[in-house]
Protein backbone atom coordinates (compact mmCIF):
# COMPACT_ATOMS: atom_id res chain seq x y z
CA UNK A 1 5.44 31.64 3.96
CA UNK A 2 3.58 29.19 6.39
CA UNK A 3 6.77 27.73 8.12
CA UNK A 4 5.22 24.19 8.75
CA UNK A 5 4.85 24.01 4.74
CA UNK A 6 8.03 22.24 2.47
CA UNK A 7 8.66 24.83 0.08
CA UNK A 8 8.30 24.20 -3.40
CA UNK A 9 11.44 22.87 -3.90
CA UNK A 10 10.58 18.45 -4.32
CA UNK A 11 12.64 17.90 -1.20
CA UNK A 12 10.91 15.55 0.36
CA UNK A 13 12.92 15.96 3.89
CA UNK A 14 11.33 19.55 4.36
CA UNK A 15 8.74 19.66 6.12
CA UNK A 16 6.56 19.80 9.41
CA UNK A 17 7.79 15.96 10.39
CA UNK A 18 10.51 14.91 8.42
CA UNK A 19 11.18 12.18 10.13
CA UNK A 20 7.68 10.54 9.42
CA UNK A 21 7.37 11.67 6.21
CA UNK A 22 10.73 10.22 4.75
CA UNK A 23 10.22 7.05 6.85
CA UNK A 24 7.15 6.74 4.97
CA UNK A 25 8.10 7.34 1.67
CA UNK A 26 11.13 4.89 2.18
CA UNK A 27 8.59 2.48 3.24
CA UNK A 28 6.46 2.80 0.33
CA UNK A 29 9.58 2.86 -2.05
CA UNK A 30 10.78 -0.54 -0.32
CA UNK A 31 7.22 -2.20 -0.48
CA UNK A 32 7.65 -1.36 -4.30
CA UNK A 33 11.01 -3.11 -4.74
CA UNK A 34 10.29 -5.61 -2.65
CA UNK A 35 7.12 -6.83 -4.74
CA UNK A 36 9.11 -6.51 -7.54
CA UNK A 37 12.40 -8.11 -6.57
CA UNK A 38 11.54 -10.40 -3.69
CA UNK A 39 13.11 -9.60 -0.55
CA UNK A 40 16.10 -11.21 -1.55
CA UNK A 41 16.69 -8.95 -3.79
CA UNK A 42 15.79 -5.82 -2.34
CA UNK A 43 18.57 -3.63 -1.04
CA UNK A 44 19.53 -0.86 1.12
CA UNK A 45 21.33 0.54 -1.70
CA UNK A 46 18.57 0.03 -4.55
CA UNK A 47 16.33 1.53 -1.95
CA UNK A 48 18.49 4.45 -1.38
CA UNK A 49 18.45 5.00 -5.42
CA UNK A 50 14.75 4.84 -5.70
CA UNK A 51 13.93 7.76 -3.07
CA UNK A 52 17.04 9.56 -4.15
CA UNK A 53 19.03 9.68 -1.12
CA UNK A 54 22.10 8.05 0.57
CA UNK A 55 22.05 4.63 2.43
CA UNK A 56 22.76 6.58 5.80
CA UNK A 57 19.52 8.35 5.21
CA UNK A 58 17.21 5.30 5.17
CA UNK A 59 18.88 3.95 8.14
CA UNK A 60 18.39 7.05 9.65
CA UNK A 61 15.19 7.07 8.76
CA UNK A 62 13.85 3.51 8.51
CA UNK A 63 16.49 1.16 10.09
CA UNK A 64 17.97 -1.65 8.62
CA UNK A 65 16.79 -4.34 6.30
CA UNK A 66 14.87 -6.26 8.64
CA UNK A 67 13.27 -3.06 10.23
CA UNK A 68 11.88 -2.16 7.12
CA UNK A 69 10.94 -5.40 6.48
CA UNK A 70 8.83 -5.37 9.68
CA UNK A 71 7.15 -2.25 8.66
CA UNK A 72 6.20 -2.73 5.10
CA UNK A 73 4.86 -6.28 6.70
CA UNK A 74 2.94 -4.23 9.21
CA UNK A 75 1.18 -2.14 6.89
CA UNK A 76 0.25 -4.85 4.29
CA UNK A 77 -1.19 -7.14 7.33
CA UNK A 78 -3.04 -3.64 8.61
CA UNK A 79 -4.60 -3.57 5.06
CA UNK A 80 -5.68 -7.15 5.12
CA UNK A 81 -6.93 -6.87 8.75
CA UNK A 82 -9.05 -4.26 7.70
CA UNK A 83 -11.18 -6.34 5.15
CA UNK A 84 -10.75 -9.34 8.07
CA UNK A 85 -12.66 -7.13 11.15
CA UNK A 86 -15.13 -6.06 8.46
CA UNK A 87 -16.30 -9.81 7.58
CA UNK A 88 -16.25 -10.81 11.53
CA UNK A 89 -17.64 -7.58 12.89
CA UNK A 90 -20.62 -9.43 15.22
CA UNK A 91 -19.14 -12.99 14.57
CA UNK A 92 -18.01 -14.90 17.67
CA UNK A 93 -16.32 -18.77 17.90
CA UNK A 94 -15.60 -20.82 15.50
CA UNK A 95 -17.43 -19.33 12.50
CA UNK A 96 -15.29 -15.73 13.79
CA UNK A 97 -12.24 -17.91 13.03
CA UNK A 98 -13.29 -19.77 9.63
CA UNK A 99 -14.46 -16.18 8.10
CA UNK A 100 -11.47 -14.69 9.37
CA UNK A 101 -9.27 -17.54 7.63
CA UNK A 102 -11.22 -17.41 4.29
CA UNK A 103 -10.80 -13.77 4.12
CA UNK A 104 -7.53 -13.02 5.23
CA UNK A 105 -6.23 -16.01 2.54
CA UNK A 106 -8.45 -14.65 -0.04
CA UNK A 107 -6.78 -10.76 0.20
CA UNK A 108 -3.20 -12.67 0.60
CA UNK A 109 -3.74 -14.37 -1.96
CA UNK A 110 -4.46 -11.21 -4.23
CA UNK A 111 -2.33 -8.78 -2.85
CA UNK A 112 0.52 -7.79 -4.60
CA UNK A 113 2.52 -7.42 -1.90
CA UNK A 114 2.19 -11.02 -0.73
CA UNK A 115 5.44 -11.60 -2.92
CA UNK A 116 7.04 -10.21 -0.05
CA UNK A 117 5.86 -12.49 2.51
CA UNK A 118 6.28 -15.95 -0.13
CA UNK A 119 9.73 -14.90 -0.84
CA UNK A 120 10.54 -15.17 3.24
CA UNK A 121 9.27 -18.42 3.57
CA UNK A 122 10.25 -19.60 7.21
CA UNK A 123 12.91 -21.88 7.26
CA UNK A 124 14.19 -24.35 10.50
CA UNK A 125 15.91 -21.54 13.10
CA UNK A 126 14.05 -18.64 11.21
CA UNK A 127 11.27 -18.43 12.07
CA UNK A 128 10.44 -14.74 12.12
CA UNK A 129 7.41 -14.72 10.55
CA UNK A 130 5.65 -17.49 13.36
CA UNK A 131 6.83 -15.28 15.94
CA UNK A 132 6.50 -11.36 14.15
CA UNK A 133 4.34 -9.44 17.09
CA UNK A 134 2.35 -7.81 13.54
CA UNK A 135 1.32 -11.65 12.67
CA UNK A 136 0.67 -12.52 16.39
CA UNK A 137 -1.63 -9.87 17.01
CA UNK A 138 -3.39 -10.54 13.54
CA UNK A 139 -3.83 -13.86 14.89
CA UNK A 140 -5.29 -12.64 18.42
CA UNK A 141 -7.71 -10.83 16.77
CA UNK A 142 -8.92 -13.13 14.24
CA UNK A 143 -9.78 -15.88 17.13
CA UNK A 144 -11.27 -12.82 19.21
CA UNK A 145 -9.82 -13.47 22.20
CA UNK A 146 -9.77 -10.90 25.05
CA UNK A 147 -6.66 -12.40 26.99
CA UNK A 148 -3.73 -13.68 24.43
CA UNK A 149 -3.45 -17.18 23.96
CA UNK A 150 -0.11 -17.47 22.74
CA UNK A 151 -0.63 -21.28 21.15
CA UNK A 152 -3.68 -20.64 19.82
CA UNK A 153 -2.57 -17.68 17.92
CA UNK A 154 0.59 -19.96 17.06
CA UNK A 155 -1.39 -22.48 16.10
CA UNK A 156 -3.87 -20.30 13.63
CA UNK A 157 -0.73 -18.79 12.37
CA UNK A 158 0.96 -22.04 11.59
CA UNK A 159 -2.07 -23.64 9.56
CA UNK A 160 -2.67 -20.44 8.07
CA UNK A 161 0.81 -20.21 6.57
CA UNK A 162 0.66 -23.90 5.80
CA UNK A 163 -2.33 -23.30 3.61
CA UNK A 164 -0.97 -20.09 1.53
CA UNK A 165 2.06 -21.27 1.00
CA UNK A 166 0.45 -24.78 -0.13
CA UNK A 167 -2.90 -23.58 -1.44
CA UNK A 168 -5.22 -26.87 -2.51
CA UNK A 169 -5.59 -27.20 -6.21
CA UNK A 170 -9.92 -27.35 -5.64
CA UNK A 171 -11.06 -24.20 -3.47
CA UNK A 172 -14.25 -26.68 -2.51
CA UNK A 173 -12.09 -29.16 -0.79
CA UNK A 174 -10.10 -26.12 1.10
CA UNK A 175 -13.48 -24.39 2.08
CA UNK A 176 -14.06 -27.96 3.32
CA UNK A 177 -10.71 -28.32 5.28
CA UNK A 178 -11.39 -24.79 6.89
CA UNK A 179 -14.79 -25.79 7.98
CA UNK A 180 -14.04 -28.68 9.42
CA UNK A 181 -10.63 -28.37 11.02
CA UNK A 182 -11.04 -24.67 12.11
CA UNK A 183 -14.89 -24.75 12.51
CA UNK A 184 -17.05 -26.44 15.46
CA UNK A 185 -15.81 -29.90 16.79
CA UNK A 186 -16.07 -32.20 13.78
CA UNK A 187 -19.03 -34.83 14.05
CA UNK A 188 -21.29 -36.42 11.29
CA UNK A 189 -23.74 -34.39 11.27
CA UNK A 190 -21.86 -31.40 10.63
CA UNK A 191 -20.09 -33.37 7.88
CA UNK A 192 -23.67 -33.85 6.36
CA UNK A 193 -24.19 -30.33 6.56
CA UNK A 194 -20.98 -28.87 5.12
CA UNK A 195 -20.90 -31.14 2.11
C-alpha cells in the first residue's frame, strides 16, 4: 500500500499531512457553524462534535477561538478578493478603488459567510476587525498601492464597513455616494456626469 495514502478507514488524521488536512477540515466545519450560529454561538466544543474529535484536537490543530476565527475570515476575504482583482485587473486610481468597493460589497453582501463577519460587529476597544492584517492587506490591494499606506487602507476599511453594516435602502443613491466620495475629487461637473 502507497504509504503517503490514508487507508480506507474515514480517519481523517491519516494521511501524508495531517496536520493540514485536519486544520482544514476544522476550518471548514467552523465556517459551517459559524454561518449558522453566529460567532457567538459557535464553540470549541460544538466544533469538536461536528468533525468528530476532542476539543484538544482542534486546538492542536487550529488554535483557539479567535485563531480560527482569523482563518475562516482569511479564506472568505481570499474568495472575495478573487472576484475584486478580477474587476480591477488594468484599473488604476480612483475608478481601481470605486470598482473594488462595489464589488467587494456586492460578494459580502451575498456570501453566506458574511454572517460571520455581521455577527462581530466592532465595538469601542475591539476593534479587531479595523486592524485584522487579512482586512488590511485586502484594503492595500484594493487602493493598489505599492508601499502600504496604513490610513488609507484604514480609512477604505472604515467606510467600507460603515456601508455593509448600514447598507442605503436605494442602491442608486449608494452607487452615487461611492462615486463621489471614493471616486475623483468631487466638482460639478463630475456631479453632472454621475447623475
Amino acid at each position: 500500500m502507497d504509504s503517503r495514502r490514508a487507508p480506507a478507514t474515514g480517519d481523517w488524521l491519516i494521511g501524508r499531512d495531517r496536520h493540514a488536512e485536519a486544520a482544514e477540515r476544522i476550518y471548514a466545519a467552523a465556517a459551517e457553524l459559524m454561518s449558522r450560529n453566529g460567532y457567538d454561538g459557535f464553540t470549541i466544543d460544538a466544533l469538536a462534535a461536528k468533525v468528530h474529535c476532542s476539543p484538544a484536537t482542534i486546538y492542536r490543530h487550529a488554535g483557539g477561538k479567535t485563531a480560527i476565527r482569523d482563518a475562516v475570515l482569511s479564506r472568505q476575504a481570499e474568495r472575495i478578493l478573487e472576484s475584486v482583482r478580477d474587476a480591477i485587473a488594468g484599473l488604476t486610481g480612483a475608478e481601481r478603488i470605486v470598482t473594488a468597493t462595489t464589488v467587494a460589497l456586492q460578494r459580502m453582501r451575498t456570501d453566506p459567510l458574511a454572517i460571520i463577519m455581521r455577527s462581530m460587529a466592532p465595538v469601542p476597544g475591539e476593534e479587531w476587525l479595523t486592524t485584522s492584517p487579512v482586512v488590511t492587506r485586502l484594503a492595500a490591494e484594493m487602493i493598489g498601492v505599492e508601499n502600504p499606506d496604513p490610513l488609507a487602507a484604514q480609512w477604505l476599511i472604515r467606510t467600507f464597513l460603515a456601508l455593509w453594516y448600514w447598507p442605503m435602502d436605494d442602491a442608486d443613491t449608494e452607487d452615487h455616494m461611492v462615486r463621489r466620495f471614493l471616486g475623483p475629487p468631487y466638482t460639478a461637473d463630475a456631479a453632472d456626469s454621475i447623475g
